[in-house]
PDB file of N, CA and C in Angstrom:
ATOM      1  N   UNK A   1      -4.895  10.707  34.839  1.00  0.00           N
ATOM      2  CA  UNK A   1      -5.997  10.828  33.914  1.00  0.00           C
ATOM      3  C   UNK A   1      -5.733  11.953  32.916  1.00  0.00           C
ATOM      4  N   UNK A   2      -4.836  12.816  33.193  1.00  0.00           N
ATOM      5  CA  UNK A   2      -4.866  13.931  32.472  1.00  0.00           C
ATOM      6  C   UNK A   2      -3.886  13.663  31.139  1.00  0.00           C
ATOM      7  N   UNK A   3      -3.060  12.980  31.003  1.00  0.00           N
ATOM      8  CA  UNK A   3      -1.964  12.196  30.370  1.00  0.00           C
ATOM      9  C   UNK A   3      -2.703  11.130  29.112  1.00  0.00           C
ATOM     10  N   UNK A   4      -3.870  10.946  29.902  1.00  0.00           N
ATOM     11  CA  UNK A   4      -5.039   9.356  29.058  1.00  0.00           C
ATOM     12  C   UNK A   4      -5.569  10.483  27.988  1.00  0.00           C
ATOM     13  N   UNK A   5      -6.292  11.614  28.629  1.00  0.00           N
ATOM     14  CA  UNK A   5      -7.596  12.558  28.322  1.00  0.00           C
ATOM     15  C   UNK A   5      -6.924  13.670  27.167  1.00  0.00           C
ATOM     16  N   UNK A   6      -5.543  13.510  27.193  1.00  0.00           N
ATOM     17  CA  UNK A   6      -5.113  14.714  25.757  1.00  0.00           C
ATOM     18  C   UNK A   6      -4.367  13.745  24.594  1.00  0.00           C
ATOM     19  N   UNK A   7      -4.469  12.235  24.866  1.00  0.00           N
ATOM     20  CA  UNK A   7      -4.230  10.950  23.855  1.00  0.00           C
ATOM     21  C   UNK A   7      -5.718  11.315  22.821  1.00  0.00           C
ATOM     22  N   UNK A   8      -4.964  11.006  21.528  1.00  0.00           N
ATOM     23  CA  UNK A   8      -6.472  10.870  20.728  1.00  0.00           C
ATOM     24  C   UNK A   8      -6.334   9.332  20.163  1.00  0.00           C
ATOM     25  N   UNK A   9      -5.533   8.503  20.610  1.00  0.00           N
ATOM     26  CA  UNK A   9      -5.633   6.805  20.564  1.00  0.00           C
ATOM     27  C   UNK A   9      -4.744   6.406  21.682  1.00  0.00           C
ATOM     28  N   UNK A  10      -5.412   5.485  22.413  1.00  0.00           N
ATOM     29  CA  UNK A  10      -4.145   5.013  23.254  1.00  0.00           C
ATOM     30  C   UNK A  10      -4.058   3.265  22.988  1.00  0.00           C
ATOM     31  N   UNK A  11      -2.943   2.751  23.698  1.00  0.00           N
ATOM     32  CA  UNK A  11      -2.599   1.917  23.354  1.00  0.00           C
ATOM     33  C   UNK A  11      -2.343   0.845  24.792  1.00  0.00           C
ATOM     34  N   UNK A  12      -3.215   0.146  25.410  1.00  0.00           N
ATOM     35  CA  UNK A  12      -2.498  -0.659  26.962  1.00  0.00           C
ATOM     36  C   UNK A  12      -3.107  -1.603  27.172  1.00  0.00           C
ATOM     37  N   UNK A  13      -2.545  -2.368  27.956  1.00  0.00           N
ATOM     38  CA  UNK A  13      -3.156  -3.427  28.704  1.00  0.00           C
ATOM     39  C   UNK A  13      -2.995  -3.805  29.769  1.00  0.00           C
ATOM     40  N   UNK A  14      -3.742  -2.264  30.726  1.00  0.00           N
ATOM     41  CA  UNK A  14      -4.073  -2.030  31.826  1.00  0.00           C
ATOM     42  C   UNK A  14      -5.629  -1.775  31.909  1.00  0.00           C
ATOM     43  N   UNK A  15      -6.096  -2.373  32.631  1.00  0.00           N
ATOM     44  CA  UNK A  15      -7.589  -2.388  33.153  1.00  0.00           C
ATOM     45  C   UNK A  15      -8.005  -1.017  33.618  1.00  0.00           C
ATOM     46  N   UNK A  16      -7.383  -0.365  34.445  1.00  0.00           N
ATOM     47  CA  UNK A  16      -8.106   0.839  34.376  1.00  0.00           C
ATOM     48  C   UNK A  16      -7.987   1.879  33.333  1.00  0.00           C
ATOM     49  N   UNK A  17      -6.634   1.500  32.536  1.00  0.00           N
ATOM     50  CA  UNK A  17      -6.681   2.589  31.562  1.00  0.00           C
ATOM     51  C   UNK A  17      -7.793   1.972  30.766  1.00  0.00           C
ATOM     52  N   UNK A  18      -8.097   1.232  30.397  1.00  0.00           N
ATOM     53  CA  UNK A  18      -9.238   0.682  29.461  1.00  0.00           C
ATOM     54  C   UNK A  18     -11.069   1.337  29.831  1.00  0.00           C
ATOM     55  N   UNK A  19     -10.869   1.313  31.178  1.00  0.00           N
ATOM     56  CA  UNK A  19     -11.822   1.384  31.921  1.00  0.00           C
ATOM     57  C   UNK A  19     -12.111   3.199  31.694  1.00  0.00           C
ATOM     58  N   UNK A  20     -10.974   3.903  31.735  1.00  0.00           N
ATOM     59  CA  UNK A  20     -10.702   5.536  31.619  1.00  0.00           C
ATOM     60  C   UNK A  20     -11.445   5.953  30.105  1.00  0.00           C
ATOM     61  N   UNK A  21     -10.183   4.859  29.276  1.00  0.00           N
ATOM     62  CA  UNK A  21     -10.588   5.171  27.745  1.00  0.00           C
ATOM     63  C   UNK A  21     -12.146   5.118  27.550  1.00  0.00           C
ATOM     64  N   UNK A  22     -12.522   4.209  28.033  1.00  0.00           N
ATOM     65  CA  UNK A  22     -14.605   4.021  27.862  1.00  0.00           C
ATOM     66  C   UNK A  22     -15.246   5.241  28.542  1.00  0.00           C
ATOM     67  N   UNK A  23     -14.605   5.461  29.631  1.00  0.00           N
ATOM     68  CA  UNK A  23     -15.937   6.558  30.074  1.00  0.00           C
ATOM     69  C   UNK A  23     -15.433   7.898  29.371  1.00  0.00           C
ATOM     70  N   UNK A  24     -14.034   8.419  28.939  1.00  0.00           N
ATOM     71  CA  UNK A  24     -13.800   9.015  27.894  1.00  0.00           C
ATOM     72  C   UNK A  24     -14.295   9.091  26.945  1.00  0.00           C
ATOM     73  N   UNK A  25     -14.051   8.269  26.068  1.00  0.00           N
ATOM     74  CA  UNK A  25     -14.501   8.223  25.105  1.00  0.00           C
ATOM     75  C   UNK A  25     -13.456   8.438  24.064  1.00  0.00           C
ATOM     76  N   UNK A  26     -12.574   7.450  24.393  1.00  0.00           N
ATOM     77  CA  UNK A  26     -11.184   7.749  23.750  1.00  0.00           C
ATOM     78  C   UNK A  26     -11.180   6.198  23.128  1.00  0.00           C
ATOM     79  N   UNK A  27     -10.790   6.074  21.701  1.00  0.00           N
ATOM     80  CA  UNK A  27     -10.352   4.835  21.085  1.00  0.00           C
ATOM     81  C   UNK A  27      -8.670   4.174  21.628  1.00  0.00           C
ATOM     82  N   UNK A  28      -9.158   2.924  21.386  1.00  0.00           N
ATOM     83  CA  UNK A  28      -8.352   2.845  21.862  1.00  0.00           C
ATOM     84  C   UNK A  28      -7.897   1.183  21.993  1.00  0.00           C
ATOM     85  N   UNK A  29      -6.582   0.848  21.558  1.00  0.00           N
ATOM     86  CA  UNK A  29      -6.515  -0.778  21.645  1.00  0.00           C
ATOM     87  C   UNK A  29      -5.840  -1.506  22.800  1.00  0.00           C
ATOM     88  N   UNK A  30      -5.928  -2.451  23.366  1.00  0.00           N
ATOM     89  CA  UNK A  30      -6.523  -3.603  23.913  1.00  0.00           C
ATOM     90  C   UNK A  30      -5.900  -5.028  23.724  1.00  0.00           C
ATOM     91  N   UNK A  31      -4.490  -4.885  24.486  1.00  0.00           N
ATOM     92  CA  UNK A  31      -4.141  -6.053  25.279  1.00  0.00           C
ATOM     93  C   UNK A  31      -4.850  -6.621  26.146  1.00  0.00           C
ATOM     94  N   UNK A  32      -4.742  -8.244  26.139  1.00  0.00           N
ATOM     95  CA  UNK A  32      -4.696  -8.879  27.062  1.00  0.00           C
ATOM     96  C   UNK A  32      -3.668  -9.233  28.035  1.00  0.00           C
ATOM     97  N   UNK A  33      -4.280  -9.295  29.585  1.00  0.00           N
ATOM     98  CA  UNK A  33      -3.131  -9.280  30.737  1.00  0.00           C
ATOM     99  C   UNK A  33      -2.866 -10.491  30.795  1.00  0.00           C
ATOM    100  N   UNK A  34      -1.621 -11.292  31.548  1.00  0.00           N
ATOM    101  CA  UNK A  34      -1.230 -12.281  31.248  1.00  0.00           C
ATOM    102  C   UNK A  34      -2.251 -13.380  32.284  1.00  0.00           C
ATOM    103  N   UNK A  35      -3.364 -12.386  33.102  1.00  0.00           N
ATOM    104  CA  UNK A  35      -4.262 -13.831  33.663  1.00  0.00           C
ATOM    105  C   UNK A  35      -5.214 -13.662  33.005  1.00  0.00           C
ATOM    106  N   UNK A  36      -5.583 -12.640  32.020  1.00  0.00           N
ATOM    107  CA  UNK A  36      -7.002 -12.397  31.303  1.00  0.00           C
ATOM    108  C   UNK A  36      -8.021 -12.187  31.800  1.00  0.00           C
ATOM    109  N   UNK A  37      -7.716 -11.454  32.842  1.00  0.00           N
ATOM    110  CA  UNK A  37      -8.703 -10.441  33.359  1.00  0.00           C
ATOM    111  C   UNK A  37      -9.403  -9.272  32.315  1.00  0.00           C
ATOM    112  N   UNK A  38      -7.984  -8.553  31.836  1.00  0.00           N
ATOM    113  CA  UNK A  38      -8.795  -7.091  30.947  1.00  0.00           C
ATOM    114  C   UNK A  38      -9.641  -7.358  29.819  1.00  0.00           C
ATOM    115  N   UNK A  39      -9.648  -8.923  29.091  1.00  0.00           N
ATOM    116  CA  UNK A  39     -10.094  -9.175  28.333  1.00  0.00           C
ATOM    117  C   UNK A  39     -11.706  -9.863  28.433  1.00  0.00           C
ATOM    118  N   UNK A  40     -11.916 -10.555  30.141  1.00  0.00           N
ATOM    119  CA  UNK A  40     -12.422 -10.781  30.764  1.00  0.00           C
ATOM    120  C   UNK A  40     -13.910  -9.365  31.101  1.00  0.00           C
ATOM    121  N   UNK A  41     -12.929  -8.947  31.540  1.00  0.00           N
ATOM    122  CA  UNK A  41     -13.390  -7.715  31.984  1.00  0.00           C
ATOM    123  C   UNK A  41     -14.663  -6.887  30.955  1.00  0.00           C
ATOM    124  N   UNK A  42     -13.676  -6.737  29.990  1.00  0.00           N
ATOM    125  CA  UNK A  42     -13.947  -6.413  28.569  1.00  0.00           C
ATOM    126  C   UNK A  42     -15.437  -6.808  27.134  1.00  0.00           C
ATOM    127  N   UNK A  43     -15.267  -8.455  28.184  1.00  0.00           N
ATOM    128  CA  UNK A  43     -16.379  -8.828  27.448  1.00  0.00           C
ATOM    129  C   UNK A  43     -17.554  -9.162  28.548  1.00  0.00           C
ATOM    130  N   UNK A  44     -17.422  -8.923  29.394  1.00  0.00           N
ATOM    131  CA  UNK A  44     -18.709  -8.704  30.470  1.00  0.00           C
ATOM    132  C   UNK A  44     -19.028  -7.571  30.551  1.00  0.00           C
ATOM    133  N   UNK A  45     -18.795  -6.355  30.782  1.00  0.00           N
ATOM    134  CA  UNK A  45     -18.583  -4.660  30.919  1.00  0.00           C
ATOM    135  C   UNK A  45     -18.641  -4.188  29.492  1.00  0.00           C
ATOM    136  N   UNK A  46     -18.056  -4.000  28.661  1.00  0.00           N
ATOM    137  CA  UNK A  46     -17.564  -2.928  27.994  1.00  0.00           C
ATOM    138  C   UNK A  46     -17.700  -3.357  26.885  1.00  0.00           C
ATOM    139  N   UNK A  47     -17.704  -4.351  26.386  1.00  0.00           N
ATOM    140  CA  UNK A  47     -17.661  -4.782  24.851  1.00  0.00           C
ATOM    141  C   UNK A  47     -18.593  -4.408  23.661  1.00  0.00           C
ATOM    142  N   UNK A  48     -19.932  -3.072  24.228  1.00  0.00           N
ATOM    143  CA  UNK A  48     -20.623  -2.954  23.141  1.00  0.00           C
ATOM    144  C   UNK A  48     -19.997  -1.139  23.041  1.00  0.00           C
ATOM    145  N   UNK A  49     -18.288  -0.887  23.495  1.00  0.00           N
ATOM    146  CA  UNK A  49     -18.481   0.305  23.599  1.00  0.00           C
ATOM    147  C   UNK A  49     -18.106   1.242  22.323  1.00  0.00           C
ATOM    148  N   UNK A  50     -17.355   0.832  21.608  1.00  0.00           N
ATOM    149  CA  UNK A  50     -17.056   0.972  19.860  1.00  0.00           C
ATOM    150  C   UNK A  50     -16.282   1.764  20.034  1.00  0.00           C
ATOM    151  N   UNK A  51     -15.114   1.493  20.975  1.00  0.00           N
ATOM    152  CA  UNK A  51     -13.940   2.437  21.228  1.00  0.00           C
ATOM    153  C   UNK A  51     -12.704   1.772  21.518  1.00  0.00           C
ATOM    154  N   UNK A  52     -13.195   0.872  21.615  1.00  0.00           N
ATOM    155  CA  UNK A  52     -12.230  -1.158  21.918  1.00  0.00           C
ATOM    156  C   UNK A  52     -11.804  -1.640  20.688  1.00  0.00           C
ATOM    157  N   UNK A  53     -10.754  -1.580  20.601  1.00  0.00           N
ATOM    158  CA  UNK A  53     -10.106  -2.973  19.507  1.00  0.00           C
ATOM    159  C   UNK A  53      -9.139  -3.934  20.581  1.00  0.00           C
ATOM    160  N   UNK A  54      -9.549  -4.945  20.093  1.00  0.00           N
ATOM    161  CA  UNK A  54      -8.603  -5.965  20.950  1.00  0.00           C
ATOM    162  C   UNK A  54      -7.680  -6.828  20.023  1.00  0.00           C
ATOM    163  N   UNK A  55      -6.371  -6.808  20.606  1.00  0.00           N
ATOM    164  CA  UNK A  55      -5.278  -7.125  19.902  1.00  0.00           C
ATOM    165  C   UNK A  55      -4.916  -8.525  20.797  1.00  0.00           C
ATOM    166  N   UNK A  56      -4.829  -8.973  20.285  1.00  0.00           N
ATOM    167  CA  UNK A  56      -4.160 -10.610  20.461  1.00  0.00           C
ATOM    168  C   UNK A  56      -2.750 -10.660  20.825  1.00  0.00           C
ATOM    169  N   UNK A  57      -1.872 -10.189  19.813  1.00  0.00           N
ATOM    170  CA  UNK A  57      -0.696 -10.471  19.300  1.00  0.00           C
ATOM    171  C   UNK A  57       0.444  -8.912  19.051  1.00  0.00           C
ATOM    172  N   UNK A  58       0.862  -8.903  19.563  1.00  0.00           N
ATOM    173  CA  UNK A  58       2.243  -7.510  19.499  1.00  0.00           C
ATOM    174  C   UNK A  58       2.272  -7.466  17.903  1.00  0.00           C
ATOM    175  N   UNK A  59       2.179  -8.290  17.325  1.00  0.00           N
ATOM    176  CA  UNK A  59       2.610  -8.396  15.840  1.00  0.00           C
ATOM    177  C   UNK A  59       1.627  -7.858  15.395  1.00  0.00           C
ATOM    178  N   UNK A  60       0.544  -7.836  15.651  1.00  0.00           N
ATOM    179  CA  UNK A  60      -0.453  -6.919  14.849  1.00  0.00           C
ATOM    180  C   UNK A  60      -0.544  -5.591  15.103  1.00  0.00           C
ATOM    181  N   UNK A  61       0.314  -4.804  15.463  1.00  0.00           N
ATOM    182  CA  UNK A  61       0.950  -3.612  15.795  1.00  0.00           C
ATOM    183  C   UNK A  61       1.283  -2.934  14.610  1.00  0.00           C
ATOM    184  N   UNK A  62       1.925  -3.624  13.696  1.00  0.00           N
ATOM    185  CA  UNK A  62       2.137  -2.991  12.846  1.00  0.00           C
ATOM    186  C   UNK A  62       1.241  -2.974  11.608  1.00  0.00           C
ATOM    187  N   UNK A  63       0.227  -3.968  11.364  1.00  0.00           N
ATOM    188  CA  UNK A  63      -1.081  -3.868  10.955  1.00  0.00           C
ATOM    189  C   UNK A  63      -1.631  -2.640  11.499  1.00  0.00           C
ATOM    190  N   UNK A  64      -1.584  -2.321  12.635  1.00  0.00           N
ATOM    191  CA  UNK A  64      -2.719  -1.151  13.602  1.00  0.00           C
ATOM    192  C   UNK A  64      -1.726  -0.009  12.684  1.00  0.00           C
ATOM    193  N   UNK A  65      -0.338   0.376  12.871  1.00  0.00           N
ATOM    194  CA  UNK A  65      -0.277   1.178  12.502  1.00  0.00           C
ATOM    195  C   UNK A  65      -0.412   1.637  11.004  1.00  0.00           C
ATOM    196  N   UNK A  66      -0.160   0.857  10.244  1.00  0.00           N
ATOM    197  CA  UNK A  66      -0.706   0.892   8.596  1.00  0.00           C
ATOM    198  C   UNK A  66      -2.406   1.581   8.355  1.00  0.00           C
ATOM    199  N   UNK A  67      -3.023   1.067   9.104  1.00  0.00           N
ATOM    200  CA  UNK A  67      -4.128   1.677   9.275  1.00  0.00           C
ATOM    201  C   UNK A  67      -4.660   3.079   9.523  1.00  0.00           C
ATOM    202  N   UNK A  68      -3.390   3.410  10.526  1.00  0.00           N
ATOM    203  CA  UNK A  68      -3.667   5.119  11.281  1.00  0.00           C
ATOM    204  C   UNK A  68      -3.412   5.943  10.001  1.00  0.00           C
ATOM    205  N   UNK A  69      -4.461   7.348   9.979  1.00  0.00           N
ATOM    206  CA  UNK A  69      -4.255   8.380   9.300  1.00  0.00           C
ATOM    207  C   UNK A  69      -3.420   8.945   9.614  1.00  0.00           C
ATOM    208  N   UNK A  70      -2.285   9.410   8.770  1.00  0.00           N
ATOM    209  CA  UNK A  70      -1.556  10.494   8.437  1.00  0.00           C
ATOM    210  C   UNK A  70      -2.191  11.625   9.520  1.00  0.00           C
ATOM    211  N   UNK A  71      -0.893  12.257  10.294  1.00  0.00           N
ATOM    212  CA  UNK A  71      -1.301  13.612  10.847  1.00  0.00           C
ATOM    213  C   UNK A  71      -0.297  14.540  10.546  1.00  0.00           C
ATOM    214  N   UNK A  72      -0.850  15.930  10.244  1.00  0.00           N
ATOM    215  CA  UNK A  72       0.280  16.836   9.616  1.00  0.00           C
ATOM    216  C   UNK A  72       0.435  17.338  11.293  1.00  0.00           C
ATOM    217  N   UNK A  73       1.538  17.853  11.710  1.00  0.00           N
ATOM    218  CA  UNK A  73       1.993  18.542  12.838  1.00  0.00           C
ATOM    219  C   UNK A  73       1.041  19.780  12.503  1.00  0.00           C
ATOM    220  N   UNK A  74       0.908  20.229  13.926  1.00  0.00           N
ATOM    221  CA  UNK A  74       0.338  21.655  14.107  1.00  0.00           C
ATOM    222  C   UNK A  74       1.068  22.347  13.967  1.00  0.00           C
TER     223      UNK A  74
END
């Protein structure tokens, strides 16, 4: 958890990390697992949490990153 909790976006499609990111409060995108559980999961539980993007497709990866702000190093 401590590894999830100093991310300021994460990126998985693992169910509990998803599950971490929400009670965090960490953004964060959103594979689906290959039985579709997390996505499952996702829209019974969690789906009004505005910290979820759900990605379909690996290819829209690089859409996601076009999007991210610029960070200057500390």
């Amino acid at each position: 958890m401590a590894a999830i909790s100093q991310g300021r976006r994460v990126l998985t499609d693992r169910l509990h990390v998803h599950i971490l990111c929400v009670l965090l409060g960490i953004p964060h995108w959103l594979f689906n697992s290959l039985d579709g559980k997390v996505f499952a999961l996702h829209e019974a539980w969690t789906a009004g949490n505005g910290f979820t993007t759900l990605l379909d497709d690996p290819a829209d990866l690089s859409d996601v990153a076009l999007r991210l702000p610029v960070e200057t190093p500390r």
